[in-house]
Protein backbone atom coordinates (compact mmCIF):
# COMPACT_ATOMS: atom_id res chain seq x y z
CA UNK A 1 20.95 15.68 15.31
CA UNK A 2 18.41 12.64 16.24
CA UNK A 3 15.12 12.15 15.72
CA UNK A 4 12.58 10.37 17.52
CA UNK A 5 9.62 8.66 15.85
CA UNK A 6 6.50 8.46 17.45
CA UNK A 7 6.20 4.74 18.22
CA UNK A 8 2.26 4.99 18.38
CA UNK A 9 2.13 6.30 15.10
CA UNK A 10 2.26 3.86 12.33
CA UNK A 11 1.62 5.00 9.23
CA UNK A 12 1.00 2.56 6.29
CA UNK A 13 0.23 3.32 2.45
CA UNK A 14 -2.07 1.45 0.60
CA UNK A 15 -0.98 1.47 -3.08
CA UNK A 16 -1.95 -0.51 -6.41
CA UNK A 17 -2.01 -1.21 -10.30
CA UNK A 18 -1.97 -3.18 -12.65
CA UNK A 19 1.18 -6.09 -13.10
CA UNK A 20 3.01 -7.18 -15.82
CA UNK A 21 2.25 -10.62 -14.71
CA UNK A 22 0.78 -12.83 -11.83
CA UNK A 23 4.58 -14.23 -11.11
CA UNK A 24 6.11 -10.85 -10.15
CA UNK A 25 5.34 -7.51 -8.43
CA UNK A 26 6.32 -5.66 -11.84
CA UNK A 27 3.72 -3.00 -12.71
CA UNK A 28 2.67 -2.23 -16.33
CA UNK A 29 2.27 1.64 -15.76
CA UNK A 30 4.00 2.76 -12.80
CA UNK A 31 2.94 6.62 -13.64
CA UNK A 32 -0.73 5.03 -13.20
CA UNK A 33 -0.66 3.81 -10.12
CA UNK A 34 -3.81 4.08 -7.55
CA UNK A 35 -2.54 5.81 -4.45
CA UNK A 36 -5.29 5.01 -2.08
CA UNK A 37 -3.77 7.04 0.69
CA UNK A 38 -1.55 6.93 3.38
CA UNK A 39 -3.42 5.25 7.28
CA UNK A 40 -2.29 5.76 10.65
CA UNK A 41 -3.08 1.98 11.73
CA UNK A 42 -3.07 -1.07 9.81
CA UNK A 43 -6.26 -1.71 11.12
CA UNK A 44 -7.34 1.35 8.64
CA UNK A 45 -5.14 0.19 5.87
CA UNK A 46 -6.08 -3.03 5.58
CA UNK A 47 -9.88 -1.68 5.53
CA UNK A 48 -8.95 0.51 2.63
CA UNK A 49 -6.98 -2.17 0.95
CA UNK A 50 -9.69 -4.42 1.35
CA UNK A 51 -12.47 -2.44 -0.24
CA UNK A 52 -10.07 -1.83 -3.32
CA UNK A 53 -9.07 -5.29 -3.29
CA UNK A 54 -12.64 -6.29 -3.71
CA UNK A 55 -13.63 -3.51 -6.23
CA UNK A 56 -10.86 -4.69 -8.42
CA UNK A 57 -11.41 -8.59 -8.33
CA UNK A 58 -13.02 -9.09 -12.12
CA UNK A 59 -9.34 -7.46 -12.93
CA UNK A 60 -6.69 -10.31 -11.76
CA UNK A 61 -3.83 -8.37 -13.05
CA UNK A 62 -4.64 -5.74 -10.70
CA UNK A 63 -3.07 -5.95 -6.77
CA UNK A 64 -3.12 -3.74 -3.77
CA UNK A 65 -0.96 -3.34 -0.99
CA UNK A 66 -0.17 -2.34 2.20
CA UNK A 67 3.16 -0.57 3.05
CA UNK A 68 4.40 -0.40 6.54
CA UNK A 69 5.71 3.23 6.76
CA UNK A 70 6.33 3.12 9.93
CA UNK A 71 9.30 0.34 8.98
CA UNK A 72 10.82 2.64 6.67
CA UNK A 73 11.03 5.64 9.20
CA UNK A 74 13.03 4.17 12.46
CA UNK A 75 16.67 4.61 11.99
């Protein structure tokens, strides 16, 4: 059986919390995280990311990020 991904189609997730620390990607409630949602285009993701990025920026334990689904997907 093969599958075939969609090359125009690259989905990214934009994801954050709050870390453990500012030396690590560890995150101090992993159940809490802020799914933000899942883009087609990382022009859309990074627009997302950005606005959450900024909302959260009197908080500098909390980090976004962006994902590339797309990566995870191609066999």
């Amino acid at each position: 059986m093969t599958t075939t991904i969609d090359s125009a189609q690259k989905l990214h997730l934009v994801f954050g919390g709050e870390l453990e620390s500012l030396d690590g990607v560890h995150f101090r409630d992993v159940k809490g995280l802020d799914i933000v949602g899942i883009f087609p285009d990382y022009a859309s993701a990074q627009t997302a990311w950005k606005a959450k990025a900024q909302s959260t920026v009197d908080s500098a334990q909390t980090r976004y990020f962006i994902v590339h689904l797309h990566r995870l997907l191609e066999p």
